[in-house]
C-alpha atoms as a PDB file:
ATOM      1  CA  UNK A   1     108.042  56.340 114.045  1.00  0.00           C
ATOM      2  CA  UNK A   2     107.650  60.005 115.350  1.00  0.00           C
ATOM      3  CA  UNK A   3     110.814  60.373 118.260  1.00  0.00           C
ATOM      4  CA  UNK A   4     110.316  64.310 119.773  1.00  0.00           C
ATOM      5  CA  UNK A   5     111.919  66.031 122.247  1.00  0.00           C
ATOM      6  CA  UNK A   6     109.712  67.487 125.126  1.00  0.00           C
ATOM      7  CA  UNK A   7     111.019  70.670 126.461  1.00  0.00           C
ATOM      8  CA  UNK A   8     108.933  71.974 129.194  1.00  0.00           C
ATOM      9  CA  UNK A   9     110.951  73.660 132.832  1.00  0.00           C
ATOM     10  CA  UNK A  10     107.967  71.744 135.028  1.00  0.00           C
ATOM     11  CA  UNK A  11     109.132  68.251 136.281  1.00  0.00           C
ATOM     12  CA  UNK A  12     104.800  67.235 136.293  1.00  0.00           C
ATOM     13  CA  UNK A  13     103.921  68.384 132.830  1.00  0.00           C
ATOM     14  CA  UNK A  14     106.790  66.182 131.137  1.00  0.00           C
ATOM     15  CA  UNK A  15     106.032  63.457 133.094  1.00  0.00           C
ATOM     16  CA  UNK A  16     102.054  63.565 131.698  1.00  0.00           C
ATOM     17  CA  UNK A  17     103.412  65.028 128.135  1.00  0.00           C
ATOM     18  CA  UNK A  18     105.563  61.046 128.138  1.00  0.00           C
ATOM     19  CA  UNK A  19     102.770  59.415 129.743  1.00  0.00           C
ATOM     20  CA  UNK A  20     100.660  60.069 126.925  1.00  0.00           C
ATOM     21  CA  UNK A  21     103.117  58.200 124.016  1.00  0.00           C
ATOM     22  CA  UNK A  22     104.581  56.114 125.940  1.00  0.00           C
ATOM     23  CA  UNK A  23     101.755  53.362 125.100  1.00  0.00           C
ATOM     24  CA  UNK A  24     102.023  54.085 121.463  1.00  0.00           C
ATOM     25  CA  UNK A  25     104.402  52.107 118.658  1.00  0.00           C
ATOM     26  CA  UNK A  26     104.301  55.287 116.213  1.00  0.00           C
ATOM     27  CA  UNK A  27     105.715  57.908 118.832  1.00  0.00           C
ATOM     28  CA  UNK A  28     109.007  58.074 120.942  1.00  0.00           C
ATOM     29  CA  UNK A  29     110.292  60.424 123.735  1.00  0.00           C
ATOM     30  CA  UNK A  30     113.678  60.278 122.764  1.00  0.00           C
ATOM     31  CA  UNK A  31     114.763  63.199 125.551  1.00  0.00           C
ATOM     32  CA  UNK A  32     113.937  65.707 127.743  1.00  0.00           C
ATOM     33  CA  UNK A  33     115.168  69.676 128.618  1.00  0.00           C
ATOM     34  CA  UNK A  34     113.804  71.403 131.303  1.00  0.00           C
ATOM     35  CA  UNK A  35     114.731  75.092 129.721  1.00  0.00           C
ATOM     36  CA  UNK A  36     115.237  76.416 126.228  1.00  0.00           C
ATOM     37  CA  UNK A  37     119.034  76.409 126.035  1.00  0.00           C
ATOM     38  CA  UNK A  38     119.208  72.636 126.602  1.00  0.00           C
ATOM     39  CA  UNK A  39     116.044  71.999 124.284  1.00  0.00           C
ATOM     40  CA  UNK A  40     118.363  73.520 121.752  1.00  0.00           C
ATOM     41  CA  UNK A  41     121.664  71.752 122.690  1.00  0.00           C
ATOM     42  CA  UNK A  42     119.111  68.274 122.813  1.00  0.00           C
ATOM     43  CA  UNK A  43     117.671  69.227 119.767  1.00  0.00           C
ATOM     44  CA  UNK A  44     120.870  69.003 117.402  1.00  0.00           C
ATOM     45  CA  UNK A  45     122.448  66.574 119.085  1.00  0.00           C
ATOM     46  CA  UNK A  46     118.888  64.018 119.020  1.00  0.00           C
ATOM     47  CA  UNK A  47     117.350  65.354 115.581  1.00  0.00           C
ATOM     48  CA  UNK A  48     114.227  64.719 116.549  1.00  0.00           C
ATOM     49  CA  UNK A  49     110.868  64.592 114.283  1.00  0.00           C
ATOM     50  CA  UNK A  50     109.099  66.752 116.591  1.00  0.00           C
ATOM     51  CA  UNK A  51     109.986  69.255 119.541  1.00  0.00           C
ATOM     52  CA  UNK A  52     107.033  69.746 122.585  1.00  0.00           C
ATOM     53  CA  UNK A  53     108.015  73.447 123.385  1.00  0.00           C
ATOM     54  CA  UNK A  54     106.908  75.348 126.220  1.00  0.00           C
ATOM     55  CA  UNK A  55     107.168  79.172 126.215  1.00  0.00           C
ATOM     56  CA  UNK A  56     107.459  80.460 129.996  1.00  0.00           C
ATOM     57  CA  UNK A  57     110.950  79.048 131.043  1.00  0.00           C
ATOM     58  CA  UNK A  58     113.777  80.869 132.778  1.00  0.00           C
ATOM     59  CA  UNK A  59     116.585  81.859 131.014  1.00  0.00           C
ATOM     60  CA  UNK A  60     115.932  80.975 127.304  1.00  0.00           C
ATOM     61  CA  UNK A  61     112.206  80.857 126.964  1.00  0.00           C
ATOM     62  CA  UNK A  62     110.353  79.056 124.261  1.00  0.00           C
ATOM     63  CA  UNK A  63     109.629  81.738 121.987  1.00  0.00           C
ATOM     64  CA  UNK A  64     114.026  82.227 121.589  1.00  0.00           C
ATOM     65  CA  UNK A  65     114.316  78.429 121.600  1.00  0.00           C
ATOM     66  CA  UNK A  66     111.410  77.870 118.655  1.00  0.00           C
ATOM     67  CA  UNK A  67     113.941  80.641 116.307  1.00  0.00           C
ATOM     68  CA  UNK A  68     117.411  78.618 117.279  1.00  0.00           C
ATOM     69  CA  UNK A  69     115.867  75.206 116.840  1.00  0.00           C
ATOM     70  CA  UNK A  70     114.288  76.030 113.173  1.00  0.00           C
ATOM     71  CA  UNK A  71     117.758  77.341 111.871  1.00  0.00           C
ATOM     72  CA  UNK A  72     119.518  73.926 112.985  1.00  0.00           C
ATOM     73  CA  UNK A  73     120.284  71.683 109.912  1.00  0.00           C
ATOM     74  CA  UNK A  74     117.539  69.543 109.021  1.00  0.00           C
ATOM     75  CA  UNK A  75     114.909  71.197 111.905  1.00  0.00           C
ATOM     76  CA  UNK A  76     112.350  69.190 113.622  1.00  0.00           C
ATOM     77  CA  UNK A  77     108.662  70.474 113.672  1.00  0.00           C
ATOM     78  CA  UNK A  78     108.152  73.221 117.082  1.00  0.00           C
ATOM     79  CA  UNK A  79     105.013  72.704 118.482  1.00  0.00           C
ATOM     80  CA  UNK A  80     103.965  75.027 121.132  1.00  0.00           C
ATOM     81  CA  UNK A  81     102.179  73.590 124.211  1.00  0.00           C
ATOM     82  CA  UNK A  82     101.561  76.414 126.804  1.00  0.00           C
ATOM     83  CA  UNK A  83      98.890  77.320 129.739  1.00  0.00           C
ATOM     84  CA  UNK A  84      98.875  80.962 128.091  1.00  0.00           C
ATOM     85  CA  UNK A  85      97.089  82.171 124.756  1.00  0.00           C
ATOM     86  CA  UNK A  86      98.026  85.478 124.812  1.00  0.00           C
ATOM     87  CA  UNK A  87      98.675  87.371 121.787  1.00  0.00           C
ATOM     88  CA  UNK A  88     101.765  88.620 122.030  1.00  0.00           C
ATOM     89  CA  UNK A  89     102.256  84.427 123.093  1.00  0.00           C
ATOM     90  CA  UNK A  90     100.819  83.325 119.822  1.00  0.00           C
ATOM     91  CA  UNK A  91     102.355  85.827 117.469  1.00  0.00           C
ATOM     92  CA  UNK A  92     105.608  85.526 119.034  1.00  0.00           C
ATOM     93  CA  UNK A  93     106.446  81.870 118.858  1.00  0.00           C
ATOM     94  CA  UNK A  94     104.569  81.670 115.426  1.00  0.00           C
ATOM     95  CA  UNK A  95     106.616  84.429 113.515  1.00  0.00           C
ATOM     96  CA  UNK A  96     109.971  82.644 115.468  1.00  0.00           C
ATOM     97  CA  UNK A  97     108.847  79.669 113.037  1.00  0.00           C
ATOM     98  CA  UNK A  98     106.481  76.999 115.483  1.00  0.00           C
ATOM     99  CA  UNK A  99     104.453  74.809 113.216  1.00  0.00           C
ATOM    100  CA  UNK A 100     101.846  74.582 115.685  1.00  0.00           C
ATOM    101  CA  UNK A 101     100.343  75.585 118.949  1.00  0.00           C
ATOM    102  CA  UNK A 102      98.415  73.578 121.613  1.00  0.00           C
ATOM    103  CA  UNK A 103      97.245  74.749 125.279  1.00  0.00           C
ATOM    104  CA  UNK A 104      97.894  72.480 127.587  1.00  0.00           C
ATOM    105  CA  UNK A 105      94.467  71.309 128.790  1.00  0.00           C
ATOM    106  CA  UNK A 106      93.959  69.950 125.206  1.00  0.00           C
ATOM    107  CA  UNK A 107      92.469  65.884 125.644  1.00  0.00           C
ATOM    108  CA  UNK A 108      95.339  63.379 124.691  1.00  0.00           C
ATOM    109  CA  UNK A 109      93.670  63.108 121.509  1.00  0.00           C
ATOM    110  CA  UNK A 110      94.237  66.419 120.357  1.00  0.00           C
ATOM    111  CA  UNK A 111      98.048  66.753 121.523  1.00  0.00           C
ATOM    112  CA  UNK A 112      98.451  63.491 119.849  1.00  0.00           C
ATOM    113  CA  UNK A 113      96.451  64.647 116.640  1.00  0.00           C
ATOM    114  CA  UNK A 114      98.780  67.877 116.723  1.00  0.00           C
ATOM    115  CA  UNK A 115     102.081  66.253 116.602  1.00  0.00           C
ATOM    116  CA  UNK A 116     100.964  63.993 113.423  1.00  0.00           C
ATOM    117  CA  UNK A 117      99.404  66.909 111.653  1.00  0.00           C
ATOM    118  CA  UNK A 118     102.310  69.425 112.214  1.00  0.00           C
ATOM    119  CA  UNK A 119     104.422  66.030 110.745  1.00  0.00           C
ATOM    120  CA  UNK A 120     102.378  66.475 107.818  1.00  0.00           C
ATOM    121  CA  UNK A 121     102.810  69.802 107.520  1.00  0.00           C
ATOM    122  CA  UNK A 122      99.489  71.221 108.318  1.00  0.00           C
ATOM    123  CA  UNK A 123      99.039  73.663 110.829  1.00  0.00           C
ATOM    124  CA  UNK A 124      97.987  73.266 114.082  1.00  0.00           C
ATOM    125  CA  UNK A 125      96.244  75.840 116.326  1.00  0.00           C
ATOM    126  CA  UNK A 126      93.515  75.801 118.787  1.00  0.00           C
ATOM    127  CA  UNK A 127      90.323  77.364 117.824  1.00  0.00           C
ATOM    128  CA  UNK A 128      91.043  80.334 120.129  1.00  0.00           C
ATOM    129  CA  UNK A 129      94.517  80.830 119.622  1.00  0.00           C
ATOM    130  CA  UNK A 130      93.321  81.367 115.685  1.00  0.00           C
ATOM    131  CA  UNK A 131      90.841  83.740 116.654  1.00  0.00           C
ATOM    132  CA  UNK A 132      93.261  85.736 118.531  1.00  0.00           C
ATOM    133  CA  UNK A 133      95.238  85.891 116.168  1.00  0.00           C
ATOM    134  CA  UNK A 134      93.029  87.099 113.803  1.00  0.00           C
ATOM    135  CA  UNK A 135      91.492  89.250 116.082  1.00  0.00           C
ATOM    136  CA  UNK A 136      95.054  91.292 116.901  1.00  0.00           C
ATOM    137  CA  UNK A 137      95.596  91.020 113.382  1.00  0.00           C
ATOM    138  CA  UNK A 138      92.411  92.872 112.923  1.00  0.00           C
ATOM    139  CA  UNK A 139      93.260  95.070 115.511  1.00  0.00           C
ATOM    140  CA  UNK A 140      96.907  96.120 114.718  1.00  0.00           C
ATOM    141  CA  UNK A 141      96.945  95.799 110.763  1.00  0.00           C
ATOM    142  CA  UNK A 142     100.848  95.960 109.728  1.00  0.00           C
ATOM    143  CA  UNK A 143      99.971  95.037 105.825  1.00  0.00           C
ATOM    144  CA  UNK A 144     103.198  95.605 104.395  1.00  0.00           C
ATOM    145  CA  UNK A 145     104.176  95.203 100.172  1.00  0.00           C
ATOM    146  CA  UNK A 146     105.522  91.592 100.090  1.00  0.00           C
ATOM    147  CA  UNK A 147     107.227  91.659  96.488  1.00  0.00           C
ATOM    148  CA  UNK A 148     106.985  87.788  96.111  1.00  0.00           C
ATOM    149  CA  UNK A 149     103.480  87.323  96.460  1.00  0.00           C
ATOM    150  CA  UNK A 150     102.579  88.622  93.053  1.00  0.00           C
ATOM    151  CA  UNK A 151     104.711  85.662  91.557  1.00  0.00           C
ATOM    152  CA  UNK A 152     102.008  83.431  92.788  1.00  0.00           C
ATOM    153  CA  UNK A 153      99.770  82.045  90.030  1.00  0.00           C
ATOM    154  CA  UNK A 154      95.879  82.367  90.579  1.00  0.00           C
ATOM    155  CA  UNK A 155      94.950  79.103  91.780  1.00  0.00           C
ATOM    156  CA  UNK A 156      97.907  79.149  93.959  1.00  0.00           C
ATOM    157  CA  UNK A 157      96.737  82.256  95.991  1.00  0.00           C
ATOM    158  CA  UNK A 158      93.505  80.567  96.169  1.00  0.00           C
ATOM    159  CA  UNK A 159      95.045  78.004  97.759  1.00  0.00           C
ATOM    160  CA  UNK A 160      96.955  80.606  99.804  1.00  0.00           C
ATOM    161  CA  UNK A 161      93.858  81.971 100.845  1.00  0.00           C
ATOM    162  CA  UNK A 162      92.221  79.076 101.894  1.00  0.00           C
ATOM    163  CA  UNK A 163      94.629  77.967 103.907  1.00  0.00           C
ATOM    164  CA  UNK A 164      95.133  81.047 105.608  1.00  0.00           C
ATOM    165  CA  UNK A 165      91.315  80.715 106.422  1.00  0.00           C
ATOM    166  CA  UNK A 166      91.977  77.597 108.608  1.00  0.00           C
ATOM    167  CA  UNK A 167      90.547  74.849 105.693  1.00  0.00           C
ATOM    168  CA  UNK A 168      92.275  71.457 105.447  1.00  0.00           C
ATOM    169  CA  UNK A 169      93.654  69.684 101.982  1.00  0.00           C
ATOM    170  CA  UNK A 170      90.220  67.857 101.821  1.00  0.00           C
ATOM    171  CA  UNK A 171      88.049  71.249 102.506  1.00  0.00           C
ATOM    172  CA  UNK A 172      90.196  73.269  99.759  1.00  0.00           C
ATOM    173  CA  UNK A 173      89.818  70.457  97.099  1.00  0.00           C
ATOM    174  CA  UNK A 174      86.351  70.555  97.424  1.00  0.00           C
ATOM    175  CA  UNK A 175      86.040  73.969  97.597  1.00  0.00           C
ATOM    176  CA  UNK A 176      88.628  74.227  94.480  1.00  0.00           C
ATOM    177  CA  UNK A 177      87.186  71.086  92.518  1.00  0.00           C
ATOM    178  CA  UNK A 178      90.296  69.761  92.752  1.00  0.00           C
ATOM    179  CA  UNK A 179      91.911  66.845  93.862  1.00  0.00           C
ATOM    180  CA  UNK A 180      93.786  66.685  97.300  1.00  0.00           C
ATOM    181  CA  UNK A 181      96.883  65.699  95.553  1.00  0.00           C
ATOM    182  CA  UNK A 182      96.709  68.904  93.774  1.00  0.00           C
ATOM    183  CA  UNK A 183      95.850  70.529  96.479  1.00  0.00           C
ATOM    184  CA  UNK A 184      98.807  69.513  97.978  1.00  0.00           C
ATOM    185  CA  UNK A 185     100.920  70.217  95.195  1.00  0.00           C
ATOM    186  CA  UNK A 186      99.682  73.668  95.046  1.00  0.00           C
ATOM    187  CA  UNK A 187     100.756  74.363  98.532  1.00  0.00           C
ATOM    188  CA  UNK A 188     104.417  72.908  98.274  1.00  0.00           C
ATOM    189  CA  UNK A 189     104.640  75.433  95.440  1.00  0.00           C
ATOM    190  CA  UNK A 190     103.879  78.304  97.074  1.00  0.00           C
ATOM    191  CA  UNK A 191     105.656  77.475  99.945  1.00  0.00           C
ATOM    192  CA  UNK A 192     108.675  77.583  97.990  1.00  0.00           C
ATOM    193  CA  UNK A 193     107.711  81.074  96.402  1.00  0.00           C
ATOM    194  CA  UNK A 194     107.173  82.545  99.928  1.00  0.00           C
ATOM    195  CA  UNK A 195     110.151  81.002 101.542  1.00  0.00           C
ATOM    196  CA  UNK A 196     107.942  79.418 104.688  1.00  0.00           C
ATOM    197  CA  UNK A 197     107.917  75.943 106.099  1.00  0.00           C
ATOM    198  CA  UNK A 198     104.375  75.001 106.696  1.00  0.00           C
ATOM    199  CA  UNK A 199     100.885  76.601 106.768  1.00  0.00           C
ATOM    200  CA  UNK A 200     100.792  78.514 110.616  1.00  0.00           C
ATOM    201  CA  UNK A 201     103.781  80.710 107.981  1.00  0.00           C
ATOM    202  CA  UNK A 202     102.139  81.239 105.062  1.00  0.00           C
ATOM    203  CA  UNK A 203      98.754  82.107 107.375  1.00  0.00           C
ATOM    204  CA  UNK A 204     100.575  84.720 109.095  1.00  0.00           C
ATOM    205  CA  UNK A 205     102.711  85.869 105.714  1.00  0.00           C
ATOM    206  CA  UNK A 206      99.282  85.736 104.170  1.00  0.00           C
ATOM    207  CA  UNK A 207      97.351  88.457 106.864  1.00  0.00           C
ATOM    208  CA  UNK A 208     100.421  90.770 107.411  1.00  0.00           C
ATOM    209  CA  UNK A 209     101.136  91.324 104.389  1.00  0.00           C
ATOM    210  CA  UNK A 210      97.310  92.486 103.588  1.00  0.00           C
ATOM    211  CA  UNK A 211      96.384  89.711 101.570  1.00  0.00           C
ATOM    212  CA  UNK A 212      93.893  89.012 102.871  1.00  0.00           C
ATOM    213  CA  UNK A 213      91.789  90.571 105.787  1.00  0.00           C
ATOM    214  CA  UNK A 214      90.510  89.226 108.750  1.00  0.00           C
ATOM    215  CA  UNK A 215      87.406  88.432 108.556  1.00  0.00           C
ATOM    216  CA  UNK A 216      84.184  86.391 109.729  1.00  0.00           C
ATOM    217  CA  UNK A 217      84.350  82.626 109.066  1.00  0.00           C
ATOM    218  CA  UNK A 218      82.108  81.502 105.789  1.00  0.00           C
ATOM    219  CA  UNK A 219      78.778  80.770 106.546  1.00  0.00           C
END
């Protein structure tokens, strides 16, 4: 059982946002906030698995809600359903530590698709927030030296790189030749070496600190 916390300041959008779970056994609304500074207060007091954030709210947006909610002991997952995809949007609530980001027209499918793969630790972004995002990246390069990358073996910064490119566990294994187990236990370890949480990290880590460079997808 997923329980989340939907934090969104319009009355309509958490009412569809519950409507879409609410006919599922593997995912619970277990509470609602209607600005950032109670999605906070909600959030440690609920602990839940996942937290539905919005990013235009008065007072504490979403972006300053995401940062407090990922220091709290034991931190849910942040994913970041909004109407906007702008960059400074998409940079913002990724570098505060979201694990994924949704617009809100997504089908039910794909909002409930988000909140099991951000569970799982894989990152989730719409196809044009990621090319935004590589695209400002492109734009504004701010590669700086990031003295813990070099402590990464070979196959881990392939990994690293892959990743960072958008493949899945089962797209890097092939790619690799290895299994998705060890494709998996590749990531957890360089995780740990970069000090990030999930992939939507290391994929930003990964471009500003010049990495990699944006580039076009494989053909």
């Amino acid at each position: 059982m997923i329980d989340f916390l939907i934090v969104d300041d319009q009355a309509l959008i958490r009412d569809g946002l519950r409507a879409i779970f609410e006919d599922r056994s593997d995912l619970r609304v277990v509470g609602e906030a209607d600005n950032g500074a109670q999605g906070v207060r909600l959030s440690a007091r609920l602990s839940p698995g996942v937290v539905l954030m919005d990013l235009r709210m008065p007072g504490m947006d979403g972006v300053a809600a995401t940062s407090r909610i990922v220091q709290q002991q034991s931190p849910p997952y942040v994913l970041v359903l909004t109407t906007y995809d702008s960059d400074e949007n998409v940079l913002a609530a990724l570098q505060a530590g979201a694990s994924g980001f949704l617009l809100k027209d997504a089908p039910r499918d794909r909002i409930i698709e988000a909140v099991q793969r951000v569970v799982r630790g894989e990152a989730q972004l719409a196809p044009q927030v990621t090319q935004r995002l590589v695209d400002r990246i492109r734009a504004s390069p701010r590669a700086l030296p990031v003295p813990r990358l070099p402590t990464l073996t070979r196959r881990e910064l392939d990994v690293l790189k892959a990743v960072a490119r958008g493949r899945t566990n089962a797209e890097i294994a092939d790619q690799l030749h290895l299994s998705i187990t060890t494709v998996k236990s590749y990531a957890s370890s360089l995780f740990a070496k970069l000090g990030v949480n999930d992939r939507v990290q290391a994929t930003v880590l990964a471009y500003e600190s010049g990495l990699i460079t944006p580039r076009l997808p494989d053909r």
